[in-house]
C-alpha atoms as a PDB file:
ATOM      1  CA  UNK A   1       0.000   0.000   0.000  1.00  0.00           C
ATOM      2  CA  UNK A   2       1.444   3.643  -1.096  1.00  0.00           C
ATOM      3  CA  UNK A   3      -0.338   5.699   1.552  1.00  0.00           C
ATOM      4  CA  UNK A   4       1.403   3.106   4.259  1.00  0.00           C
ATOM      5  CA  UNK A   5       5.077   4.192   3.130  1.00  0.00           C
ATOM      6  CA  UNK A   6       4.239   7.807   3.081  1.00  0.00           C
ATOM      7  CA  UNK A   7       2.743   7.195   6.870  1.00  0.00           C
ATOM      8  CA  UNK A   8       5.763   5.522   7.585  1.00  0.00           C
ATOM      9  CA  UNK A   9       7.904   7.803   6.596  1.00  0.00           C
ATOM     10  CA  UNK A  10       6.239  10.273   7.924  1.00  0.00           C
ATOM     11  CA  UNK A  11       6.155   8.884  11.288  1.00  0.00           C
ATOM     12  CA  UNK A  12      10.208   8.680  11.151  1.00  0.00           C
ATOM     13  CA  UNK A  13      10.563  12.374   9.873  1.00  0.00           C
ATOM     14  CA  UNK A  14       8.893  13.644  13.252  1.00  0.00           C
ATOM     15  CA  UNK A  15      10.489  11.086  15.195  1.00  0.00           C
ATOM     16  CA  UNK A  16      13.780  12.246  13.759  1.00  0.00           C
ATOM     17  CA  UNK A  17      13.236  15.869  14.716  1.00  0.00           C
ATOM     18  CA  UNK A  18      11.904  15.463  17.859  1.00  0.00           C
ATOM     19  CA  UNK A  19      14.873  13.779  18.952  1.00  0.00           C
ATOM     20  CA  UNK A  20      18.055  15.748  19.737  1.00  0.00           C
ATOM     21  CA  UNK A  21      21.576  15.397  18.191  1.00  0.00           C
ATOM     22  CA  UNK A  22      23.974  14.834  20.416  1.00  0.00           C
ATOM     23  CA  UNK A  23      26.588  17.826  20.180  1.00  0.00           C
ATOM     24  CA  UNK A  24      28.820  17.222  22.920  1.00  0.00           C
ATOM     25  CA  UNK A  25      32.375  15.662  22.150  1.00  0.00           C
ATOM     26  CA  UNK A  26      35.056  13.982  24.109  1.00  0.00           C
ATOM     27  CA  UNK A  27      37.798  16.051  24.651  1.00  0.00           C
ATOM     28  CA  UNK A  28      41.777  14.371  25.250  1.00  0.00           C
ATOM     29  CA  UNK A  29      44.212  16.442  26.764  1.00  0.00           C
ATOM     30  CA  UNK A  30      48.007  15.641  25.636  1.00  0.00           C
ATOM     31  CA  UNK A  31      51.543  17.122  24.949  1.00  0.00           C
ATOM     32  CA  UNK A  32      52.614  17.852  21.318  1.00  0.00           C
ATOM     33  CA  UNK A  33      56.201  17.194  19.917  1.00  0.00           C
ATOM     34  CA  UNK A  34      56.618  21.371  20.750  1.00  0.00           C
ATOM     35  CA  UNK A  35      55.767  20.811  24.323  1.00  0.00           C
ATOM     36  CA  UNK A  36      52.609  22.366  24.261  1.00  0.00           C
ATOM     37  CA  UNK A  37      49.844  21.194  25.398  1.00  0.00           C
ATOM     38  CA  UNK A  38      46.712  20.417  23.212  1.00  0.00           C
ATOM     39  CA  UNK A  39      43.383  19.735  23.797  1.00  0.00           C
ATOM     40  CA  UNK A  40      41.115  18.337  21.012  1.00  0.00           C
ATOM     41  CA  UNK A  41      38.568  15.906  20.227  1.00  0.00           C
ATOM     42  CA  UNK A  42      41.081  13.707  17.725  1.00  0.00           C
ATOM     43  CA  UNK A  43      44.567  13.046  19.638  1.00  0.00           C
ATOM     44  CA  UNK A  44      47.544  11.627  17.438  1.00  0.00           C
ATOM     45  CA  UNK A  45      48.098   7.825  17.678  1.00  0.00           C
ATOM     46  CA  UNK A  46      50.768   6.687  20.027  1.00  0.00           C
ATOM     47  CA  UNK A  47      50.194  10.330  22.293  1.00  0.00           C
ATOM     48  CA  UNK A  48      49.930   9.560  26.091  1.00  0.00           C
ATOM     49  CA  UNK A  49      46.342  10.707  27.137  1.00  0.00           C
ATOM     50  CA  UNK A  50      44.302  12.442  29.664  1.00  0.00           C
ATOM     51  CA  UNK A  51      40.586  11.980  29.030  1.00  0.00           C
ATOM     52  CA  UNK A  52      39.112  15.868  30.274  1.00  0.00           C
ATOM     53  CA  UNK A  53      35.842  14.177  32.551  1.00  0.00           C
ATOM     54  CA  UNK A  54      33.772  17.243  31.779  1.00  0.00           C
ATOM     55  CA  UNK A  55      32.388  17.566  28.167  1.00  0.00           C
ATOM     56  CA  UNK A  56      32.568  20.833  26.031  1.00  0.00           C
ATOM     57  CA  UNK A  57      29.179  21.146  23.849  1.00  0.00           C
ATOM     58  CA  UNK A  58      27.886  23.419  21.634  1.00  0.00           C
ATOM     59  CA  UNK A  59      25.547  25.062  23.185  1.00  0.00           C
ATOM     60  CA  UNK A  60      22.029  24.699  22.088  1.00  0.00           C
ATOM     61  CA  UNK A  61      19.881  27.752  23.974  1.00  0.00           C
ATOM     62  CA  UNK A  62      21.234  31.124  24.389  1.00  0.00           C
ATOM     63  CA  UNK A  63      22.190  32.551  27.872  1.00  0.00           C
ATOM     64  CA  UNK A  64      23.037  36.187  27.755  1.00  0.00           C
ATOM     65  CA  UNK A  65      24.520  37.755  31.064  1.00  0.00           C
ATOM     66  CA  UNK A  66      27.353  40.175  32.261  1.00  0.00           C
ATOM     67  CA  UNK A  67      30.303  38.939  33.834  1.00  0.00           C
ATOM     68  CA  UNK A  68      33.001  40.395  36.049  1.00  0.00           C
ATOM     69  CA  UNK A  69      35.920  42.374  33.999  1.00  0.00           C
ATOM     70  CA  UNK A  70      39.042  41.139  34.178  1.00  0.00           C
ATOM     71  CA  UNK A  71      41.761  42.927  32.640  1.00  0.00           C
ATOM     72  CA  UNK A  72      44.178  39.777  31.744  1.00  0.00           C
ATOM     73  CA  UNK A  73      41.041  38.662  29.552  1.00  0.00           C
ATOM     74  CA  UNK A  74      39.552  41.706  27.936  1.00  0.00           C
ATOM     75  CA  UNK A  75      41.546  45.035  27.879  1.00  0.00           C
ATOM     76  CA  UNK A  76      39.796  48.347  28.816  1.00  0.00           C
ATOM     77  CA  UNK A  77      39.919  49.321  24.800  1.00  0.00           C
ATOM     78  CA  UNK A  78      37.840  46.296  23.727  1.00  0.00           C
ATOM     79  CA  UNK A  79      35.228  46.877  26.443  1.00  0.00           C
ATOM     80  CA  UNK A  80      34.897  50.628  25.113  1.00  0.00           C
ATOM     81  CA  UNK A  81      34.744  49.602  21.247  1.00  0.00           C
ATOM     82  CA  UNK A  82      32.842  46.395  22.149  1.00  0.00           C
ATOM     83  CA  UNK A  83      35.092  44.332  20.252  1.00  0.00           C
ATOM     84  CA  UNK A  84      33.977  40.807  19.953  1.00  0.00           C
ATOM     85  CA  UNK A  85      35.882  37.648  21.405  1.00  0.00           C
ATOM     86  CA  UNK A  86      34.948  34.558  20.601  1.00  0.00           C
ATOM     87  CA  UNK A  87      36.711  31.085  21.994  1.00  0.00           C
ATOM     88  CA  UNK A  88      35.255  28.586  19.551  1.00  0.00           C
ATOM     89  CA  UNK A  89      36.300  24.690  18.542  1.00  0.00           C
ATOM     90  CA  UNK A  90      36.968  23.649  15.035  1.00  0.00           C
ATOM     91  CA  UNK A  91      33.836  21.128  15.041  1.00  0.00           C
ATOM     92  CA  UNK A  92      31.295  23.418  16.729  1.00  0.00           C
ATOM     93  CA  UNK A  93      28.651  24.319  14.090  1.00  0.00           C
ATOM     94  CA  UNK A  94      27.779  27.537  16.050  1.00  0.00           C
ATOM     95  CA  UNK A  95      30.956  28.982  16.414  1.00  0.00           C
ATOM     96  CA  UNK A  96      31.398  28.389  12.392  1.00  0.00           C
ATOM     97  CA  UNK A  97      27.756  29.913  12.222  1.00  0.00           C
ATOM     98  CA  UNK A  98      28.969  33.283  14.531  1.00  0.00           C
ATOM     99  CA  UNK A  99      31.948  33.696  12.068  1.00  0.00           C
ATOM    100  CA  UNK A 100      30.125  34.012   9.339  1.00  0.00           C
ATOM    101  CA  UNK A 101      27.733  36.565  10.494  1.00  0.00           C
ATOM    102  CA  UNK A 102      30.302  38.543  11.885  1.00  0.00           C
ATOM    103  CA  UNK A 103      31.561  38.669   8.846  1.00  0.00           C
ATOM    104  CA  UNK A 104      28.908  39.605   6.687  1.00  0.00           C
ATOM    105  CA  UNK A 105      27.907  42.557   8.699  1.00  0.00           C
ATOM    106  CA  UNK A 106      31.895  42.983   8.618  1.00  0.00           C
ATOM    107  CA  UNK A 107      31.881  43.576  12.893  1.00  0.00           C
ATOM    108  CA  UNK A 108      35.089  42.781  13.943  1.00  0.00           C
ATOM    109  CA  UNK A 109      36.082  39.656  15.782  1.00  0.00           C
ATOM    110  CA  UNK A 110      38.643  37.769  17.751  1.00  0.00           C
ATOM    111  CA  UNK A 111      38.644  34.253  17.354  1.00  0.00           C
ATOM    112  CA  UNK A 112      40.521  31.219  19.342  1.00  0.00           C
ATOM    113  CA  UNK A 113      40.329  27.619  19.414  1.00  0.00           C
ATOM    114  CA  UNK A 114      40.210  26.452  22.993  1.00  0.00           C
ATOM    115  CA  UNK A 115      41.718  23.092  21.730  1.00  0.00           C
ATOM    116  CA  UNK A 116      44.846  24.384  20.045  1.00  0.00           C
ATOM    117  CA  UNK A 117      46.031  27.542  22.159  1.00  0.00           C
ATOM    118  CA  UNK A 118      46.497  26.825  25.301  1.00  0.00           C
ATOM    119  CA  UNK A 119      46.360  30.643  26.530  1.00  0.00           C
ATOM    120  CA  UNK A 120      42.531  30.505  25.070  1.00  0.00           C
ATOM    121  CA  UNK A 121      42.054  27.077  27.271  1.00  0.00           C
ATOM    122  CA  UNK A 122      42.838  29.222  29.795  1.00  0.00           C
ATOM    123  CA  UNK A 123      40.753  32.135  29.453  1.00  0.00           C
ATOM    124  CA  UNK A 124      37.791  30.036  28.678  1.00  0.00           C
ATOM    125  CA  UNK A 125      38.794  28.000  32.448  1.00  0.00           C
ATOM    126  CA  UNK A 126      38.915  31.356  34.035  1.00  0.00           C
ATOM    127  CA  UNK A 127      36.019  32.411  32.272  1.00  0.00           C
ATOM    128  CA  UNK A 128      34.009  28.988  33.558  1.00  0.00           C
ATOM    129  CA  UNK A 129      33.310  28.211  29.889  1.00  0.00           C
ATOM    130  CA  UNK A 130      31.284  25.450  29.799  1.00  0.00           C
ATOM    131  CA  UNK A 131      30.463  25.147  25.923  1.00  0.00           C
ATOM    132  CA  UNK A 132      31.043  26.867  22.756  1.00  0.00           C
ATOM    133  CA  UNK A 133      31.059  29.337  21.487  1.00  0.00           C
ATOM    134  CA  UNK A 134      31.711  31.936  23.925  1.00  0.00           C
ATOM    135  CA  UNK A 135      31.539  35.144  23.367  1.00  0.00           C
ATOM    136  CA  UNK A 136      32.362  38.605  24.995  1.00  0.00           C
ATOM    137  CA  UNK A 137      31.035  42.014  23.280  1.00  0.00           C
ATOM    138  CA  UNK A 138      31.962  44.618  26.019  1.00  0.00           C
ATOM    139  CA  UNK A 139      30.803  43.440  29.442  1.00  0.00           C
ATOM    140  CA  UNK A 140      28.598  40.966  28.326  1.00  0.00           C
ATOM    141  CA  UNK A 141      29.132  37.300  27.479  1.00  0.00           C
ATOM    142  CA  UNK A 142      26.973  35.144  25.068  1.00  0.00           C
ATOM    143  CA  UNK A 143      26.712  31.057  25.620  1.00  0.00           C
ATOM    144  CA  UNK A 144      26.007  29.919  22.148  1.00  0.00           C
ATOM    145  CA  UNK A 145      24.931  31.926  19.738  1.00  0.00           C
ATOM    146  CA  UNK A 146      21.688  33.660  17.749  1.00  0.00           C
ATOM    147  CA  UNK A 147      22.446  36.966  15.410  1.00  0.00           C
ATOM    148  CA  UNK A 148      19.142  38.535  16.666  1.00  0.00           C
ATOM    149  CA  UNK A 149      19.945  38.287  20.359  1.00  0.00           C
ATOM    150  CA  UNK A 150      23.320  39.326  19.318  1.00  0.00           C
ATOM    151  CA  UNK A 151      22.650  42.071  17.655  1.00  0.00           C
ATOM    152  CA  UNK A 152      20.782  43.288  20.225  1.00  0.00           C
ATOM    153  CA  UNK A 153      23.745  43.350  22.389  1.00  0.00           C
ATOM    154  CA  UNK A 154      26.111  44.506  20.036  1.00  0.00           C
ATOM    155  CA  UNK A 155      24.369  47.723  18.239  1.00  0.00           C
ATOM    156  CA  UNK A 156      22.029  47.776  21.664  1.00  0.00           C
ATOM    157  CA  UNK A 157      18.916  47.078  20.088  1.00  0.00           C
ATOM    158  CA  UNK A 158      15.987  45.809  22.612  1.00  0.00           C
END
């Protein structure tokens, strides 16, 4: 019967989308031939690692708040123009979706990779990051991302 596929299919389409993705990662902690140390979701073979217990995700609501100024993480100068910082991972769908819109309304933006600079690693730990992307625009910080509530922060639109 025709109609029964269609039903069928049907069925699995909203069972589909009314289950979420999964968008958390593991994340390995280990030291590169430079020294360094790297934190990423796809370690080198043979590299001694430390499984990180809590997960980075991408986040999938929007929190909006102001957090405490710290000068070692955002200089007087960037709070004034309200430049934007963003830490970000290369896999995060959100962060690669925040890039491009800063771009095409050509606002500029700092960028790092919590998994490949370990200076951004710690920011985001002194930050209390808990998923990506995170960003800062002046004395506010953004946990995940959506261009209208964004905008609203960043040309102060209510």
């Amino acid at each position: 019967m025709p109609g029964r596929k269609i039903l069928n299919a049907g069925m699995l389409a909203l069972l589909l989308l009314a289950t979420p993705a999964a968008t958390c990662a593991e994340i390995y902690k280990w030291i590169d031939a430079n020294g360094n140390t790297v934190y990423g979701n796809k370690p080198p073979k043979n590299a001694e690692l430390k499984k990180i217990t809590g997960k980075i995700s991408s986040f999938s609501s929007v929190n909006v708040e102001s957090f405490e100024y710290d000068a070692s993480l955002v200089t007087p100068e960037q709070v004034k123009t309200k430049t934007v910082i963003m830490y970000s991972t290369s896999w995060c769908g959100y962060c690669k979706k925040a890039a491009k819109h800063f771009r095409s309304k050509s606002i500029p933006f700092k960028e790092y990779d919590i998994e490949k600079s370990k200076k951004a690693a710690k920011a985001y730990r002194k930050l209390k990051g808990r998923g990506v992307p995170l960003i800062l625009v002046g004395k506010k910080r953004m946990s995940g991302f959506d261009a209208r509530r964004f905008d609203q922060i960043y040309y102060g639109k209510t």
